[in-house]
N, C-alpha and C. Protein backbone atom coordinates (compact mmCIF):
# COMPACT_ATOMS: atom_id res chain seq x y z
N UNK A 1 32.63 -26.46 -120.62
CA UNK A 1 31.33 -25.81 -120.58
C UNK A 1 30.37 -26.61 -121.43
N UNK A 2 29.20 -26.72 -120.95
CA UNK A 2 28.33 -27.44 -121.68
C UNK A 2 27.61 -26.41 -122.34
N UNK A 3 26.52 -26.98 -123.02
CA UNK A 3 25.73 -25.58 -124.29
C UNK A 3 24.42 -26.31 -124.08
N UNK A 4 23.65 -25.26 -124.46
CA UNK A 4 21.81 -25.81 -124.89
C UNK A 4 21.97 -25.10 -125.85
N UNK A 5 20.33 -25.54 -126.66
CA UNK A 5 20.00 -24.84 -127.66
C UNK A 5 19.37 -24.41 -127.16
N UNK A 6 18.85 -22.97 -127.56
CA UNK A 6 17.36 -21.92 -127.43
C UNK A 6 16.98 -21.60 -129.26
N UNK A 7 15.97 -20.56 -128.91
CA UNK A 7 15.55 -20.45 -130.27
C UNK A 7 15.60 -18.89 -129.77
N UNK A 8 15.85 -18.19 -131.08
CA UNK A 8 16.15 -16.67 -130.79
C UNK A 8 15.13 -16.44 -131.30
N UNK A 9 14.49 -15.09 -130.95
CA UNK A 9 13.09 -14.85 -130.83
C UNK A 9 12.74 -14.20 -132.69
N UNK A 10 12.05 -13.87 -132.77
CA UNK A 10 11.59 -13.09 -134.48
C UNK A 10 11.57 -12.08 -134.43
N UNK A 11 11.16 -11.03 -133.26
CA UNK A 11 11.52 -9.97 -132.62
C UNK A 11 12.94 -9.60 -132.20
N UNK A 12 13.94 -9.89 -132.46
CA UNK A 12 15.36 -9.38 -132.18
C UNK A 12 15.58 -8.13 -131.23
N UNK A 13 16.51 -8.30 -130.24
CA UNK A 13 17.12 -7.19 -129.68
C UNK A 13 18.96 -6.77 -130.39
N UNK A 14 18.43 -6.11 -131.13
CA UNK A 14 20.06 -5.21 -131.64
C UNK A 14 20.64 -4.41 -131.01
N UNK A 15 22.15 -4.41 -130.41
CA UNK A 15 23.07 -3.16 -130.37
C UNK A 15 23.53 -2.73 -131.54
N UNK A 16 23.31 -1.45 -131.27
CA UNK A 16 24.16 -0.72 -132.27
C UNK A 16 24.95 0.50 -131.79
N UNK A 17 26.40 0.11 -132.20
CA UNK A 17 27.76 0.68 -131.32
C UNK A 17 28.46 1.07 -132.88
N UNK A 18 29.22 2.45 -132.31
CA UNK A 18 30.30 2.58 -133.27
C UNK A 18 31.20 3.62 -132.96
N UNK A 19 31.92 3.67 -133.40
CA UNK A 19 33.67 4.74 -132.59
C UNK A 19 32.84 5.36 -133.57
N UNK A 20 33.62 7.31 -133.14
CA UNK A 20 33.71 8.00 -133.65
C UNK A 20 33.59 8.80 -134.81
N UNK A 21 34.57 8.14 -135.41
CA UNK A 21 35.01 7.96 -136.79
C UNK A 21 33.58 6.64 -137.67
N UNK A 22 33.62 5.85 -137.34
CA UNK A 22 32.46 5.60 -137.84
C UNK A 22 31.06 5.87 -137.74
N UNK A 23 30.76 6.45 -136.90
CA UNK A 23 29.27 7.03 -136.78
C UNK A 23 28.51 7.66 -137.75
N UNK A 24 29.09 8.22 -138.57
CA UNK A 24 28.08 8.63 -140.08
C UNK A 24 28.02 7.45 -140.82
N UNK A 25 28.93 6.55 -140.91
CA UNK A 25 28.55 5.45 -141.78
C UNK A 25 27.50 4.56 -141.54
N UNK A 26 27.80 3.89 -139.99
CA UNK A 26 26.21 3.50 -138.68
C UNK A 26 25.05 4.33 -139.39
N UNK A 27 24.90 5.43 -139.33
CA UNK A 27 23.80 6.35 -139.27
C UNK A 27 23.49 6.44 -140.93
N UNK A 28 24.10 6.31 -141.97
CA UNK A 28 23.70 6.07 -142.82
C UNK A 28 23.35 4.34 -143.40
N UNK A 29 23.76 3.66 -142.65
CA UNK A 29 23.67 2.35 -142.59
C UNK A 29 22.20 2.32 -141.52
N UNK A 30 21.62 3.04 -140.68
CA UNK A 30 20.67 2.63 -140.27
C UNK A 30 19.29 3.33 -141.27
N UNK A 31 19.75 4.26 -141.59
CA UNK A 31 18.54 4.77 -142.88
C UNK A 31 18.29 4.42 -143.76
N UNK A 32 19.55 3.62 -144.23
CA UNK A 32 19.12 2.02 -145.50
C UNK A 32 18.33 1.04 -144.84
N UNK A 33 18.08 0.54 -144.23
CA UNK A 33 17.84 -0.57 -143.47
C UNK A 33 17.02 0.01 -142.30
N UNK A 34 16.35 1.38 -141.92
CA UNK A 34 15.43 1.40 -140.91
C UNK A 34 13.66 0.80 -141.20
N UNK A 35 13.52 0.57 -142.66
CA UNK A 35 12.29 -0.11 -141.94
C UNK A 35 12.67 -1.83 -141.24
N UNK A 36 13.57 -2.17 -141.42
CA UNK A 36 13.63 -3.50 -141.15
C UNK A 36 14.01 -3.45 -139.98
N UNK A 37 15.05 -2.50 -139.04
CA UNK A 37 15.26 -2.52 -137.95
C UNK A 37 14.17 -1.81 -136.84
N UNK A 38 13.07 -1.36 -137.57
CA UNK A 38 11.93 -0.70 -136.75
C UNK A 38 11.15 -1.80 -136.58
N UNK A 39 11.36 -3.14 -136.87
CA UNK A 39 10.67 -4.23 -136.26
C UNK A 39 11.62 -4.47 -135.41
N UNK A 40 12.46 -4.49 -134.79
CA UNK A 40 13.19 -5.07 -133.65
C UNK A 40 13.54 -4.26 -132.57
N UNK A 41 14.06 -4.45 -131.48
CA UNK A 41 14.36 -3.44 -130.51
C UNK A 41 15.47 -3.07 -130.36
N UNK A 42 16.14 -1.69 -130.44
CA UNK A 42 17.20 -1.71 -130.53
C UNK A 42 18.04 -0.95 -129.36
N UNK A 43 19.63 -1.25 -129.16
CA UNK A 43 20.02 -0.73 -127.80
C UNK A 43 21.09 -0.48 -128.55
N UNK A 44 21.49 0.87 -128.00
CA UNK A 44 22.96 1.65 -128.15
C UNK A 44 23.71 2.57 -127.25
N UNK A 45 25.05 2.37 -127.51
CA UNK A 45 25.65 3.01 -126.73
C UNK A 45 25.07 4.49 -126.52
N UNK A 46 25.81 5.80 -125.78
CA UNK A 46 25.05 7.33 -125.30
C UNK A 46 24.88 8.18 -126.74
N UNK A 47 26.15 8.11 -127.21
CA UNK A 47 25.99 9.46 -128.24
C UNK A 47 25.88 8.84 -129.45
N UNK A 48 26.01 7.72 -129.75
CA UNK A 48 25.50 6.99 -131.02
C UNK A 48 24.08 7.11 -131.00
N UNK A 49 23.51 6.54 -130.04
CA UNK A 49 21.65 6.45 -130.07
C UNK A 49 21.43 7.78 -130.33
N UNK A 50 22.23 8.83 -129.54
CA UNK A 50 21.50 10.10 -129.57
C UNK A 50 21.76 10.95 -131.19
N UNK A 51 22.79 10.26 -131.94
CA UNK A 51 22.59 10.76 -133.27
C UNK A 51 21.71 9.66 -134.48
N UNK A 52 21.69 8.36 -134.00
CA UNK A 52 20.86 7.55 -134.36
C UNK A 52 19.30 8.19 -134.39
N UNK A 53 18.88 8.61 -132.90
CA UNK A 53 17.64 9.10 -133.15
C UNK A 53 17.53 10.50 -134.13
N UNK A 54 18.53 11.23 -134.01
CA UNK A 54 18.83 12.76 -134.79
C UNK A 54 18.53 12.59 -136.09
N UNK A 55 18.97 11.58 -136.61
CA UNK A 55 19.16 11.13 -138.12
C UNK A 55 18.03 10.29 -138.84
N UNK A 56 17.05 9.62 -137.74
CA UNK A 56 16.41 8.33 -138.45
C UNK A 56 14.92 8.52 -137.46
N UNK A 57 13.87 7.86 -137.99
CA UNK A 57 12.85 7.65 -137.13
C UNK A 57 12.81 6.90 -136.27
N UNK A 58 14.18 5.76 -136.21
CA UNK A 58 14.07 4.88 -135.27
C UNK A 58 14.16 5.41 -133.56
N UNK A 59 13.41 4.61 -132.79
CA UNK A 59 13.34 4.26 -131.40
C UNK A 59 14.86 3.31 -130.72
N UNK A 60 15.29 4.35 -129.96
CA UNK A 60 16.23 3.58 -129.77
C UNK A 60 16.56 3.42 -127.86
N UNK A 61 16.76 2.58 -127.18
CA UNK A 61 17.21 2.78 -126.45
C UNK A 61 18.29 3.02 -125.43
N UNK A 62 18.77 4.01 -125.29
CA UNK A 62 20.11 4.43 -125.07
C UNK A 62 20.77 4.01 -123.66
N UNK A 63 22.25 3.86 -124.08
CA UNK A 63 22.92 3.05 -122.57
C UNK A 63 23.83 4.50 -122.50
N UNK A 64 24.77 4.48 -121.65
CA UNK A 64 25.44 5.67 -121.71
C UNK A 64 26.69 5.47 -122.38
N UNK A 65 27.45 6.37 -122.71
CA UNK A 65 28.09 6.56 -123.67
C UNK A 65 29.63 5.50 -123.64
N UNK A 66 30.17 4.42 -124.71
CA UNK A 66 30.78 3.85 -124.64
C UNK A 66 32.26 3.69 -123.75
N UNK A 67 32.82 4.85 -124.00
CA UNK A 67 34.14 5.18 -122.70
C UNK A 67 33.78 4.80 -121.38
N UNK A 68 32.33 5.45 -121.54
CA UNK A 68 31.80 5.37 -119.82
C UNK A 68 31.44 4.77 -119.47
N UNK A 69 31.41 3.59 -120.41
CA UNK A 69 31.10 2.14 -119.63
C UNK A 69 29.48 1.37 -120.46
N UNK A 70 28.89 2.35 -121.91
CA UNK A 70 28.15 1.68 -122.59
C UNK A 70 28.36 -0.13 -122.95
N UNK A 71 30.04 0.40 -123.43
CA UNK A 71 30.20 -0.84 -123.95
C UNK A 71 30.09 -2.36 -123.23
N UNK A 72 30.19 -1.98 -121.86
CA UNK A 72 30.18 -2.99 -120.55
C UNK A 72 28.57 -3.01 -120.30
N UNK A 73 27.76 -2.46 -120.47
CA UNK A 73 26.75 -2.30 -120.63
C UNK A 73 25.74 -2.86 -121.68
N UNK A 74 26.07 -2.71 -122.84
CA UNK A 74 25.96 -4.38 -123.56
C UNK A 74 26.37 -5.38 -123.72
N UNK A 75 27.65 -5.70 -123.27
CA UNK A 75 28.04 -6.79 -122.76
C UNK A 75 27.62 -7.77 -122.20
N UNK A 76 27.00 -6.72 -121.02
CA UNK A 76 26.26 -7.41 -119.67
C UNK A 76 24.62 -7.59 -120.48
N UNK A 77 23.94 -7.03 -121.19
CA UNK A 77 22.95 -7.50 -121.83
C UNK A 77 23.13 -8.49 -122.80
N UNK A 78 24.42 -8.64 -123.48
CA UNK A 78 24.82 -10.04 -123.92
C UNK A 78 24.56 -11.13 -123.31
N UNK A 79 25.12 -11.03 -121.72
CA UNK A 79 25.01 -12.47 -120.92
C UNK A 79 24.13 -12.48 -120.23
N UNK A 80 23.30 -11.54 -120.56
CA UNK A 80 21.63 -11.98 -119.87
C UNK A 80 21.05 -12.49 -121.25
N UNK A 81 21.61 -12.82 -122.32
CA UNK A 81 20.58 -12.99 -122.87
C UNK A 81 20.06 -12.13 -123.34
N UNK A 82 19.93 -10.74 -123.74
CA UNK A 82 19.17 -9.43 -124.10
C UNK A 82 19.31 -8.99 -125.11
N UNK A 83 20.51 -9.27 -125.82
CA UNK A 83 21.01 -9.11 -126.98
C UNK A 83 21.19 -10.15 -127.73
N UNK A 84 20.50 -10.30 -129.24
CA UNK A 84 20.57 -11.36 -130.10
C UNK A 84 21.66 -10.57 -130.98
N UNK A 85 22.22 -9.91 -131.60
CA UNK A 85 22.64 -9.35 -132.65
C UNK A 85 23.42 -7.90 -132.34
N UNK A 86 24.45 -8.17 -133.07
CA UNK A 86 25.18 -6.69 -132.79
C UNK A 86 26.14 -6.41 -134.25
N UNK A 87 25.56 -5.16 -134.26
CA UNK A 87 26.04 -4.29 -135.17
C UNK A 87 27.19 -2.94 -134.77
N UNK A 88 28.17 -3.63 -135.37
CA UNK A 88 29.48 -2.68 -134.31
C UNK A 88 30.24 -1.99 -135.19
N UNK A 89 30.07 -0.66 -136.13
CA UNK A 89 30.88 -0.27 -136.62
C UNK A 89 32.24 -0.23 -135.73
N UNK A 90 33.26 -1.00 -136.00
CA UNK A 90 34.58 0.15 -135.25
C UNK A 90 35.34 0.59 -136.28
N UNK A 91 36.38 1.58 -135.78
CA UNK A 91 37.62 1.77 -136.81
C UNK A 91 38.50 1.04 -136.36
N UNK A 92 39.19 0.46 -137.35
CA UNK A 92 40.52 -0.34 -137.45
C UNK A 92 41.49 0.46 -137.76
N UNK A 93 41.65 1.51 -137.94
CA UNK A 93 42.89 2.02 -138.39
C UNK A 93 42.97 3.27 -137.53
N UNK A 94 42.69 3.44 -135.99
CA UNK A 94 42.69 4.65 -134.83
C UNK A 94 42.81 3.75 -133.77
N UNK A 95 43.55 4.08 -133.09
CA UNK A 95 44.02 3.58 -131.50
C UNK A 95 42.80 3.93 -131.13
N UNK A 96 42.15 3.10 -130.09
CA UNK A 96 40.63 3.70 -129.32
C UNK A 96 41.18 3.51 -128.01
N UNK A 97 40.65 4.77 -127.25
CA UNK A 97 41.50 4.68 -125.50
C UNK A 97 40.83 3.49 -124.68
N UNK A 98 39.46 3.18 -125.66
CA UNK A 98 38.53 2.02 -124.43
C UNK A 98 38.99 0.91 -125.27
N UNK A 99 40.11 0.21 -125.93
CA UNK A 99 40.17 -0.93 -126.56
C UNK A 99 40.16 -2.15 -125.72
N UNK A 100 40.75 -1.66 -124.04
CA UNK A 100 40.24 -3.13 -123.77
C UNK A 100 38.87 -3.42 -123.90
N UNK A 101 37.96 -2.47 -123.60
CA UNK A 101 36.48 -2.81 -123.55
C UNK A 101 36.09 -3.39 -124.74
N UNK A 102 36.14 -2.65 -125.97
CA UNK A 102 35.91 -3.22 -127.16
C UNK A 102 35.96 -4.68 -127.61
N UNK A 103 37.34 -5.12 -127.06
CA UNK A 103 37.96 -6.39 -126.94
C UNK A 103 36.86 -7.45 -126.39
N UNK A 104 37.12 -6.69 -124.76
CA UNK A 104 35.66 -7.67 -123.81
C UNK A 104 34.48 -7.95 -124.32
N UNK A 105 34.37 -6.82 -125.35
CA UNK A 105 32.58 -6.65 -126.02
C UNK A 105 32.57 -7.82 -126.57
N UNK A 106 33.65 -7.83 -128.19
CA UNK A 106 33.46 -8.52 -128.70
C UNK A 106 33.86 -9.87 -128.37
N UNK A 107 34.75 -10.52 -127.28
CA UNK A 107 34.98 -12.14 -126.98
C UNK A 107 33.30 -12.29 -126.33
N UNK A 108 32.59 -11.53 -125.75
CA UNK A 108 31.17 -11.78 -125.23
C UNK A 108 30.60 -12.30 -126.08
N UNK A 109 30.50 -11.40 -127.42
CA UNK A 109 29.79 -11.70 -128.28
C UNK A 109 30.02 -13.09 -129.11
N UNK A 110 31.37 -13.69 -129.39
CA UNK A 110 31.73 -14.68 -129.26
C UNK A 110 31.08 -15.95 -128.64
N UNK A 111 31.81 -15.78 -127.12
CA UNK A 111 31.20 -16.66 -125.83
C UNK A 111 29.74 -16.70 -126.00
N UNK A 112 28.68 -15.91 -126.35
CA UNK A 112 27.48 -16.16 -126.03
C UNK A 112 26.74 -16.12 -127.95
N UNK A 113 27.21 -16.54 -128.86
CA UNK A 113 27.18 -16.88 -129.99
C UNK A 113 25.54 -15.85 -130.59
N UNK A 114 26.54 -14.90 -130.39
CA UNK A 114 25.64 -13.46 -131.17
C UNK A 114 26.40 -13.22 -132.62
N UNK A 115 25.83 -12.99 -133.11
CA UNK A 115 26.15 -12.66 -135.02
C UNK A 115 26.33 -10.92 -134.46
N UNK A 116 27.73 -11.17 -135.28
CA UNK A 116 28.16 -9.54 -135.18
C UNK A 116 28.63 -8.99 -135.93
N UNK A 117 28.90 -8.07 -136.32
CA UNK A 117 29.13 -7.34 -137.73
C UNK A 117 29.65 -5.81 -137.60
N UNK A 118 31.00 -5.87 -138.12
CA UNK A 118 31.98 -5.02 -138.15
C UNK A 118 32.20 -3.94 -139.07
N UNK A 119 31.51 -4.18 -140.08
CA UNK A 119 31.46 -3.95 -141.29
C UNK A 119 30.32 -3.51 -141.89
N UNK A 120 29.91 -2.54 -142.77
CA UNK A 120 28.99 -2.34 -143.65
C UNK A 120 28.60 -3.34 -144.52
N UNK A 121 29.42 -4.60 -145.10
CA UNK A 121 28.70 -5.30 -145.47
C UNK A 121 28.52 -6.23 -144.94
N UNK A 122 28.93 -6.63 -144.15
CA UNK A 122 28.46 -7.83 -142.80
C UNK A 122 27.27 -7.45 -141.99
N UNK A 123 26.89 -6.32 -142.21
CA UNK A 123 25.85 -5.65 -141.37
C UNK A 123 24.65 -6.24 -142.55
N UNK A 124 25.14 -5.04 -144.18
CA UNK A 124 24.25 -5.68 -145.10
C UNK A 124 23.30 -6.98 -144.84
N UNK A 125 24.49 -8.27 -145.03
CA UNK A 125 24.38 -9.34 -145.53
C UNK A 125 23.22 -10.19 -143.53
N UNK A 126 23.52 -9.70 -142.40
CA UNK A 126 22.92 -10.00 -141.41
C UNK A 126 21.34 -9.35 -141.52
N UNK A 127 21.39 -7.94 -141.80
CA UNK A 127 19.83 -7.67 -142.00
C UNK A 127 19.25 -8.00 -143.11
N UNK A 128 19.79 -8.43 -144.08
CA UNK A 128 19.06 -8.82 -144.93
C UNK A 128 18.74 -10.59 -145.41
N UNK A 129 19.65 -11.21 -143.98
CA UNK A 129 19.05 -12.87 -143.84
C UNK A 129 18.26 -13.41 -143.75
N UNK A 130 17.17 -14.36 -144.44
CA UNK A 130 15.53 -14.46 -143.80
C UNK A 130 15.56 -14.67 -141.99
N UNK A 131 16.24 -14.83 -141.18
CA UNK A 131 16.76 -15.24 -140.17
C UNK A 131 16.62 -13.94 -139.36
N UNK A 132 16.78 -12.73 -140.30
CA UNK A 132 16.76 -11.02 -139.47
C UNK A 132 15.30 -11.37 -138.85
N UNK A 133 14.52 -11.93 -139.50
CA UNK A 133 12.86 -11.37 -139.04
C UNK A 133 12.64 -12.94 -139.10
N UNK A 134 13.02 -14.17 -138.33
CA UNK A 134 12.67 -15.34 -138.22
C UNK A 134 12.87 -15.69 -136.88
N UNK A 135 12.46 -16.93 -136.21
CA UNK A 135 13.27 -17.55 -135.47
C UNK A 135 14.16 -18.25 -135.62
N UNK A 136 15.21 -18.93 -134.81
CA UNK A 136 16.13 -19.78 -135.83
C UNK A 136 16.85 -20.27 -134.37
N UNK A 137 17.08 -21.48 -134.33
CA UNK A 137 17.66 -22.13 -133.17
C UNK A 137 19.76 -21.46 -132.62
N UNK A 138 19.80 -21.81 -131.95
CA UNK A 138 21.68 -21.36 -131.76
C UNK A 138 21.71 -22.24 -130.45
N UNK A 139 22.65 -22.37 -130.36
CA UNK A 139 23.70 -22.75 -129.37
C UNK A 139 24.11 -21.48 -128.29
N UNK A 140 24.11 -22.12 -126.85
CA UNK A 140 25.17 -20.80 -125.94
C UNK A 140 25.09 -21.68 -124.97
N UNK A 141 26.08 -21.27 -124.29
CA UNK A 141 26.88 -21.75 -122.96
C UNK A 141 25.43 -22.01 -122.11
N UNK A 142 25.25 -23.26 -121.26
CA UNK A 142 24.76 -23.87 -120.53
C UNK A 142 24.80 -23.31 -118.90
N UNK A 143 24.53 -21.81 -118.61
CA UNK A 143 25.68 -21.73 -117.10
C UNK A 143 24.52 -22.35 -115.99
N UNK A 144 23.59 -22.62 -115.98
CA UNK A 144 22.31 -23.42 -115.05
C UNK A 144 23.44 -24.76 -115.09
N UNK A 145 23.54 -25.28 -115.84
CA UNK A 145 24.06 -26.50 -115.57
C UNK A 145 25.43 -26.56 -115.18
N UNK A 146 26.34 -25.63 -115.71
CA UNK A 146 27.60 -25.92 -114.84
C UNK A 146 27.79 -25.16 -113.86
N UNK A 147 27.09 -24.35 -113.25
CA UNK A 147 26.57 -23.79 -111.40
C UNK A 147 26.14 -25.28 -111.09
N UNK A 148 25.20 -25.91 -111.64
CA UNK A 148 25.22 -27.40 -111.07
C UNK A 148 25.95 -28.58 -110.76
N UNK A 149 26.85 -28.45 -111.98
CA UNK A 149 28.08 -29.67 -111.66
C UNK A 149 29.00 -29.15 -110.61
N UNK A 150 29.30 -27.17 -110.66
CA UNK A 150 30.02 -26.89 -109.72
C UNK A 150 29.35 -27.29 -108.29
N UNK A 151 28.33 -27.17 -107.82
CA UNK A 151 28.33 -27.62 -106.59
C UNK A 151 27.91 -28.50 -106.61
N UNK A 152 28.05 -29.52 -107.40
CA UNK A 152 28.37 -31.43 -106.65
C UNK A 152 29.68 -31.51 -105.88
């Protein structure tokens, strides 16, 4: 696979996803940090956004709920391009029934070289990078050009 550079915008598009079990921590993690994420646009899975908005002033726009296929749902805004940044509480220590999805989420996020953050302080240390509210160049998969080499 070949790669280009782009430049990720100063305006950011964020997911913000989290199991169960972590969702009060998300939700208190977005009330530390909501004026900084009220400059960017943000996308979340069904019942996260809908306690995201419950809890915070933020604007959020909601996908439907992760089991049901949220998580494939930012995914797929991953490989358009739609998503710069993801903020993913999960739990590590609970079997989740959608783990393949989770899995898929995160090799996406990988493959298409999004900064992601698992963690409360990986979340910290990402919104609070001059880079949260900058542009800043990255790398991602080239697929214009290898649709091109494929049909030579």
């Amino acid at each position: 696979m070949q790669y280009k550079t782009i430049s990720a915008p100063v305006k950011k598009s964020v997911a913000l996803v989290a199991h169960d079990n972590m969702k009060s921590a998300l939700i208190q993690w977005c009330q530390d940090h909501q004026s900084a994420l009220q400059q960017h646009t943000l996308f979340t899975t069904g019942t996260t956004g809908l306690h995201i908005e419950k809890n915070t002033q933020l604007s959020v726009n909601k996908l439907i709920s992760g089991p049901l296929g949220g998580d494939q749902q930012i995914g797929a805004l991953i490989t358009e391009q739609k998503v710069d940044i993801m903020i993913f509480f999960w739990d590590p220590l609970e079997a989740q029934p959608h783990d393949p999805d989770v899995k898929a989420l995160l090799r996406l996020a990988a493959v298409w070289n999004i900064p992601v953050a698992c963690n409360r302080s990986t979340a910290d240390l990402l919104v609070t990078s001059p880079l949260f509210s900058q542009s800043y160049q990255k790398t991602v998969p080239d697929y214009q050009q290898y649709l091109k080499e494929r049909s030579e």
